[in-house]
Protein backbone atom coordinates (compact mmCIF):
# COMPACT_ATOMS: atom_id res chain seq x y z
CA UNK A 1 3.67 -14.61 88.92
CA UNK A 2 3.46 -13.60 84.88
CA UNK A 3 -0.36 -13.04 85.29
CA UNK A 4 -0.02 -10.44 88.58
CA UNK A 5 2.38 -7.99 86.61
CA UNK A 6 -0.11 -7.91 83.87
CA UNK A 7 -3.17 -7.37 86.27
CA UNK A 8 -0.84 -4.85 87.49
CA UNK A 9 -0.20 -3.08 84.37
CA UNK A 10 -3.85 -3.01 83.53
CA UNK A 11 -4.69 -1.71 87.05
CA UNK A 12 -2.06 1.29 86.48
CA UNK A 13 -3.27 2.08 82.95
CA UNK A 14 -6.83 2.14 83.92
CA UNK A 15 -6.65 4.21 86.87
CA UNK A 16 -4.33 6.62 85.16
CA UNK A 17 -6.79 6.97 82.45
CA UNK A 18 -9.69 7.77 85.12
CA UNK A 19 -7.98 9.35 87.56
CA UNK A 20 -6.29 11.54 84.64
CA UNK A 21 -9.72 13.29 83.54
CA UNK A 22 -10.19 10.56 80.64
CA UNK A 23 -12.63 8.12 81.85
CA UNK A 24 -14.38 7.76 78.69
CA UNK A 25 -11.25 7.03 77.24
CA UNK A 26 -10.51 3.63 79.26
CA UNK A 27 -13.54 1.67 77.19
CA UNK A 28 -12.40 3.56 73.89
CA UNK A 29 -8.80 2.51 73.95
CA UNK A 30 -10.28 -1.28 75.03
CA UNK A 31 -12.73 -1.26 72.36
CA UNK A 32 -10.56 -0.43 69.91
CA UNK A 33 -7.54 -2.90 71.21
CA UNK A 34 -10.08 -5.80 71.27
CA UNK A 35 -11.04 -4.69 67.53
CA UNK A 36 -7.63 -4.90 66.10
CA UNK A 37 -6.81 -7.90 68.30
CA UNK A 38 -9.51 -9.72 65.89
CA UNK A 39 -8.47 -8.10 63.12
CA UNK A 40 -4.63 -9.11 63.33
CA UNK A 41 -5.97 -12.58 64.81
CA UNK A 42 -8.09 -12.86 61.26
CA UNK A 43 -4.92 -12.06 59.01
CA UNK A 44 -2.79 -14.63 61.35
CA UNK A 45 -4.94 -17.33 61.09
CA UNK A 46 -4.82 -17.70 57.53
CA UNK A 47 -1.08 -17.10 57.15
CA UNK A 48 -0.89 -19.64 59.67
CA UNK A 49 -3.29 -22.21 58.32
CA UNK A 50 -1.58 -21.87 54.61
CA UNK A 51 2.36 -22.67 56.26
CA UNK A 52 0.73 -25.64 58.10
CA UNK A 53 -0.60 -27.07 55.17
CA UNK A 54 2.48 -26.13 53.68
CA UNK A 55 4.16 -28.10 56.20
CA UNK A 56 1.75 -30.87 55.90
CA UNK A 57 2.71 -31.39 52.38
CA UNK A 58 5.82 -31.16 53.12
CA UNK A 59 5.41 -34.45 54.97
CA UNK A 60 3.53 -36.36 52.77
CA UNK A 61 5.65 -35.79 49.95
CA UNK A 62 9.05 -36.49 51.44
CA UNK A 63 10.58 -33.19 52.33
CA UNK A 64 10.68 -33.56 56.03
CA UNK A 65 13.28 -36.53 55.16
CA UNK A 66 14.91 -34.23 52.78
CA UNK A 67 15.27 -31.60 55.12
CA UNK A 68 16.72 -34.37 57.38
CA UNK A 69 19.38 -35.50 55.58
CA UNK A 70 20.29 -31.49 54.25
CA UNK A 71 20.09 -30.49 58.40
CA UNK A 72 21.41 -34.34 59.45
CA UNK A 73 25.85 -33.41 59.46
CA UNK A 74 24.82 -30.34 61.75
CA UNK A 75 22.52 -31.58 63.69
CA UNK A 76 24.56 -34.85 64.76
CA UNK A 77 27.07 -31.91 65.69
CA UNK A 78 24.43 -29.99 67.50
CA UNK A 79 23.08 -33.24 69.30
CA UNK A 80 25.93 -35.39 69.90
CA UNK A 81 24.47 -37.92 71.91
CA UNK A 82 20.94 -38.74 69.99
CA UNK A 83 21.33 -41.94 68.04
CA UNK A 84 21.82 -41.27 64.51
CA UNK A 85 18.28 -43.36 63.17
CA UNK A 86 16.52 -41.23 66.05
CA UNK A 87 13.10 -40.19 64.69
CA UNK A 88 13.45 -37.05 66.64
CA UNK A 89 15.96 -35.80 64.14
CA UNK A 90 13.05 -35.74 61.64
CA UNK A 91 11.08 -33.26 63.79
CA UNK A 92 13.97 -31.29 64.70
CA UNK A 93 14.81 -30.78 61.10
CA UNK A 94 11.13 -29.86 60.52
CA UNK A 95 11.40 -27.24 63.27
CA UNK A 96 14.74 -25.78 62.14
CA UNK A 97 13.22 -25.23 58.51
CA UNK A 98 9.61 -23.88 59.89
CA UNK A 99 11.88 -21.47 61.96
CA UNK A 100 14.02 -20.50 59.04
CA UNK A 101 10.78 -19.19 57.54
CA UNK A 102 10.11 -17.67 60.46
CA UNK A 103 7.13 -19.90 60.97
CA UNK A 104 7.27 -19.75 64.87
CA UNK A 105 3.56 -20.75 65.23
CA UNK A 106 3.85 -23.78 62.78
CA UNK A 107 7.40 -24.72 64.19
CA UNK A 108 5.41 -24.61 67.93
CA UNK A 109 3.72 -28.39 67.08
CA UNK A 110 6.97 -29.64 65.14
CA UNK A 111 8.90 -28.58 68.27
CA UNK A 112 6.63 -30.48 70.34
CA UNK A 113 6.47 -33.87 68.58
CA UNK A 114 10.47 -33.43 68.34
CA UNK A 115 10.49 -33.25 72.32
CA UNK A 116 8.07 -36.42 72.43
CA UNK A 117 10.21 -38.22 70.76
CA UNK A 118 13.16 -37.50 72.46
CA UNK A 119 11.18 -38.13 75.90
CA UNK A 120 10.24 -41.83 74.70
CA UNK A 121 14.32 -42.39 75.20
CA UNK A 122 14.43 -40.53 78.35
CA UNK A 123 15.79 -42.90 81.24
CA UNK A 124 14.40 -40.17 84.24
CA UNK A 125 11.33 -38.56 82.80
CA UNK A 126 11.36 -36.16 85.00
CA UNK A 127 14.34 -34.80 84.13
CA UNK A 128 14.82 -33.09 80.68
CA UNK A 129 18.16 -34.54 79.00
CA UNK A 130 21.21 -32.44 77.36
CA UNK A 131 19.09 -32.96 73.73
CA UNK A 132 15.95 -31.32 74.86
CA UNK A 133 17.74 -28.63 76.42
CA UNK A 134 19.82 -27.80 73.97
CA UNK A 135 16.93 -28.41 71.52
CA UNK A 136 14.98 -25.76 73.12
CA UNK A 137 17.24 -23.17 72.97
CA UNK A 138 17.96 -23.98 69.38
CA UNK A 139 14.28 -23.63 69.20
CA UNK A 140 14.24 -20.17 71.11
CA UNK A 141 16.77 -18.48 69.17
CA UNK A 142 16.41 -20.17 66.17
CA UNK A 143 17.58 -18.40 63.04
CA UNK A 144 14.83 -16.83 60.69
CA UNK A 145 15.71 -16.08 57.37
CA UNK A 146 12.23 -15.00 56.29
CA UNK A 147 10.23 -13.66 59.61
CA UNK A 148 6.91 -14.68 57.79
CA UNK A 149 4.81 -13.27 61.43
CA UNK A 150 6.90 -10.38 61.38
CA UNK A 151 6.15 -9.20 58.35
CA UNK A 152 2.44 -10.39 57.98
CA UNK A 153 2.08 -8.22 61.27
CA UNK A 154 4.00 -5.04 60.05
CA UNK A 155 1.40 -5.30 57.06
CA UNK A 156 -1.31 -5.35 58.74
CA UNK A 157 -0.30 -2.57 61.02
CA UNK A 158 0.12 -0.46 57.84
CA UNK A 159 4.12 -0.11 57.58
CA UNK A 160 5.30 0.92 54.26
CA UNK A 161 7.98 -1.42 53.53
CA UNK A 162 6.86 -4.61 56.33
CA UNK A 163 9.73 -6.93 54.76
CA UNK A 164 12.65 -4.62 56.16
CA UNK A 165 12.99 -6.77 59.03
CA UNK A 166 14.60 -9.63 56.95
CA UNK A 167 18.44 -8.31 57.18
CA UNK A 168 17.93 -7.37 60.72
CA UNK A 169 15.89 -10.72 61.46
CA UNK A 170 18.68 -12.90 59.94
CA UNK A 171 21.47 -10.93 61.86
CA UNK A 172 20.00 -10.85 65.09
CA UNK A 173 18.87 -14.46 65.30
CA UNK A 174 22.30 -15.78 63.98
CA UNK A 175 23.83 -14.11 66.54
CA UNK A 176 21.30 -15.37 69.11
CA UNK A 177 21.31 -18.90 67.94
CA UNK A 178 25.63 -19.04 68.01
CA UNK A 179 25.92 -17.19 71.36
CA UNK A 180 23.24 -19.75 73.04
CA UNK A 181 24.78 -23.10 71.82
CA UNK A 182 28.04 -21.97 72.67
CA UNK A 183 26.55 -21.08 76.17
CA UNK A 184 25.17 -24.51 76.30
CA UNK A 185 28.58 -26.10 75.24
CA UNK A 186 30.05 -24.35 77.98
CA UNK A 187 27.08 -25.08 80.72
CA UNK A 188 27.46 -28.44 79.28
CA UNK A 189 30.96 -28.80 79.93
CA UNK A 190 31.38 -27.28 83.53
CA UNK A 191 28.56 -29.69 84.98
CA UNK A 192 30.07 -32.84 83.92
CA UNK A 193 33.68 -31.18 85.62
């Protein structure tokens, strides 16, 4: 359904463009969208590639069990019903700290291995369990205390001061992150009534 409201939009724009006197415009404004696509893509990459090794090291050396055990009282809070040895809760950890630095790219493959895990324990694959759900929206609205995208983007679109998003950034996703776990409590609580 996503893809036909894009075609759409490109449809509109397009013929607006032509049918507005500015055909010549249509392959200037794609030309130069594709170019700074690359551009931005460029700039990503490498941001991207140095918080995944980053990460990496992070693994090798220990951390990811350090973050564990720093993340482990609230998480057992957050996922009541995972067992407490569950390697899951070394993933989930590592996805909660990759969000914190706003690392939503290199939290993408932590998130995933976390969900692996907690399928291997999954009596009706099929069916995701309380954990993953609740683990996704933690995921979704996870807070960021440094948006690390955000502000690598805002620089290379030019803005003067790219690191003002931090205060809103921290507010907004704190407030995102409460509201949707005490949604999910609630969800939670009226399906098992």
């Amino acid at each position: 359904m996503i893809h036909w409201i894009w075609v759409g939009m490109i449809v509109a724009g397009s013929l607006r463009l032509m049918l507005g006197g500015q055909p010549e415009q249509v392959n200037l404004v794609m030309l130069e969208g594709a170019k700074q696509a690359v551009a931005i893509t460029i700039g990503l990459c490498g941001t991207m590639a140095f918080w995944m090794g980053i990460l990496k090291i992070a693994e090798k050396s220990g951390c990811i069990e350090l973050f564990t055990k720093w993340f482990s009282p609230l998480l057992r809070i957050i996922f009541p019903k995972l067992a407490k040895d569950h390697k899951a809760f070394g993933w989930i950890a590592s996805n909660a700290a990759a969000n914190l630095l706003g690392m939503g790219n290199a939290a993408t493959p932590l998130g995933i291995r976390a969900m692996q895990a907690m399928q291997e324990t999954n009596t009706s694959p099929e069916v995701a369990t309380t954990e993953m759900r609740t683990f996704v929206i933690m995921n979704t609205a996870g807070v960021t205390l440094i948006p690390v995208t955000v502000i690598a983007l805002r620089h290379f679109l030019g803005a003067t001061v790219p690191d003002a998003i931090i205060l809103p950034s921290i507010i907004t996703t704190f407030c995102a992150l409460a509201i949707a776990l005490v949604m999910d409590r609630l969800f939670q609580r009226r399906n098992r009534a």
